[in-house]
Protein backbone atom coordinates (compact mmCIF):
# COMPACT_ATOMS: atom_id res chain seq x y z
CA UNK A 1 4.62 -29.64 -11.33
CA UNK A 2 8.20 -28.18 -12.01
CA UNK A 3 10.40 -26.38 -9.32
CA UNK A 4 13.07 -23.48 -10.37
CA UNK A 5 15.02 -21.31 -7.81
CA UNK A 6 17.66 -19.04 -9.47
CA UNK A 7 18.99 -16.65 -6.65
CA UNK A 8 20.54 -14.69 -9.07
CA UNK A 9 17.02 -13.49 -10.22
CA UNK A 10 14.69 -13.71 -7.72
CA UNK A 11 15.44 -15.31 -4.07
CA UNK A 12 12.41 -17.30 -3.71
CA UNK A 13 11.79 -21.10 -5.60
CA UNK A 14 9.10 -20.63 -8.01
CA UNK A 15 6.94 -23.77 -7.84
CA UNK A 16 4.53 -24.29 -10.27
CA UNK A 17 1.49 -26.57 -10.54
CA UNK A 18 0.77 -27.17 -14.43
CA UNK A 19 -2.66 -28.55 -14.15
CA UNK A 20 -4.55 -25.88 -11.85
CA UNK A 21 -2.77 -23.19 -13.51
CA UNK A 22 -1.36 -21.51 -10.26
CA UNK A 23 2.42 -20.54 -9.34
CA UNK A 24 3.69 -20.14 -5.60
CA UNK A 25 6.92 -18.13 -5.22
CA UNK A 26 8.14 -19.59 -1.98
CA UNK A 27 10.86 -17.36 -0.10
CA UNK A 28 13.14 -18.60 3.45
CA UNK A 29 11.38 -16.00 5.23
CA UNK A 30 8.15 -18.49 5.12
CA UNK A 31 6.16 -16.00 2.98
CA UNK A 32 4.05 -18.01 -0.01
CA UNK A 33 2.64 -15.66 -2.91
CA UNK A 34 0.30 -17.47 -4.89
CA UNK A 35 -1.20 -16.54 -8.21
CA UNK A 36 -3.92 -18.75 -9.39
CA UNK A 37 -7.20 -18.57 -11.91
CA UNK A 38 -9.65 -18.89 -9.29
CA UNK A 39 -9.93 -19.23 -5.45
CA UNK A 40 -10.51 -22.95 -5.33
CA UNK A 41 -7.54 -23.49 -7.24
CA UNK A 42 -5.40 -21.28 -4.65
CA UNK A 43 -6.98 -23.68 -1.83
CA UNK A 44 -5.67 -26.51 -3.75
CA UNK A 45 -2.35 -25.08 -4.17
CA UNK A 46 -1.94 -24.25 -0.37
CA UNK A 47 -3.26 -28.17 0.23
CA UNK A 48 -0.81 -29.44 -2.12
CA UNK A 49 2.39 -27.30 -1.00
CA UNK A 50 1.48 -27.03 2.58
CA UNK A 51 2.76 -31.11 3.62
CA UNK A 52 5.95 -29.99 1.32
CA UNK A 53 7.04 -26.73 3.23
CA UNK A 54 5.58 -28.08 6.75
CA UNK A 55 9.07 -29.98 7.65
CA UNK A 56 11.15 -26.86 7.25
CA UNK A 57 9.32 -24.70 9.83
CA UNK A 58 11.58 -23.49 12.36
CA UNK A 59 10.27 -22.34 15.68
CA UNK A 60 10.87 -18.85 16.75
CA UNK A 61 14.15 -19.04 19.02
CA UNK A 62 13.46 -17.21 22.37
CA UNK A 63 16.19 -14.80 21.23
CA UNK A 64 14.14 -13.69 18.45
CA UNK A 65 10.94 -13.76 20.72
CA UNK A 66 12.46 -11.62 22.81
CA UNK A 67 13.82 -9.27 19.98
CA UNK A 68 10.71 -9.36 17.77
CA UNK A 69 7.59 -10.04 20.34
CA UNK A 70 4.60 -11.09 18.27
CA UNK A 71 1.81 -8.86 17.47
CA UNK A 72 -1.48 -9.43 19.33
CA UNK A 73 -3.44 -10.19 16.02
CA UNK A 74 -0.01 -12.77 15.23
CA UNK A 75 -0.93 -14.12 18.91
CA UNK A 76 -4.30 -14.48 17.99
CA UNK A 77 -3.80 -16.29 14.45
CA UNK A 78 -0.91 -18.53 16.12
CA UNK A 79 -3.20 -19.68 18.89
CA UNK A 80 -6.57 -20.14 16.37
CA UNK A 81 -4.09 -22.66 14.50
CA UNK A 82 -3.12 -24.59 17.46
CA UNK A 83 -6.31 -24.92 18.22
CA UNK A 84 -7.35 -26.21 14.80
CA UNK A 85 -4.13 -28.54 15.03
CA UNK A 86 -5.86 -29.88 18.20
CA UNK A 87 -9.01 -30.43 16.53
CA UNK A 88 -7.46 -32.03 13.80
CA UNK A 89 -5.65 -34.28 16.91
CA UNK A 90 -9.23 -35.38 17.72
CA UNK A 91 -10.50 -36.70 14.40
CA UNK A 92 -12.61 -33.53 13.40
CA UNK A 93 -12.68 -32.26 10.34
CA UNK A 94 -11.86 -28.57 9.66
CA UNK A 95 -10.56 -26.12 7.10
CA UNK A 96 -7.31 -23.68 7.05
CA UNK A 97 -8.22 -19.66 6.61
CA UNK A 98 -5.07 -18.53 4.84
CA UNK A 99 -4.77 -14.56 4.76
């Protein structure tokens, strides 16, 4: 696993995971592009970075709710996560459907 972010050249941290061949390019907007092999080992990356990125997540301020409302199919997604969250809350097992 190595980690290189060089702003001058690209303004996402490259992230790279050696021994499932796959490379996430993680930018501040909170996008994740992910090149990989195979799907499983894309699952695996998302599992692996996923606990990593989780603690920088900023909320949506109400200013920029307000500014940029959310999209019904971005309402729909947000609120199919919270419910998996509250699953997850319970004990049950489940699994993430990243687009």
């Amino acid at each position: 696993m190595c980690f290189s972010y060089e702003p001058e050249l690209h303004p996402g941290v490259t992230y790279k995971i050696q021994d499932i061949g796959a490379t996430l390019k993680i930018f501040s907007t909170g996008s994740i592009t992910i090149t990989a092999p195979s799907v499983k080992s894309i699952q695996t990356a998302v599992e692996e970075v996923y606990n990593l990125v989780l603690p920088y997540k900023n909320e949506r301020r109400l200013e920029e709710t307000e500014k940029f409302p959310l999209s019904e199919r971005q309402k729909r997604k947000r609120d199919w996560i919270d419910a998996q969250k509250a699953e997850e809350d319970e004990g049950d097992e489940y699994e993430y459907v990243y687009e």
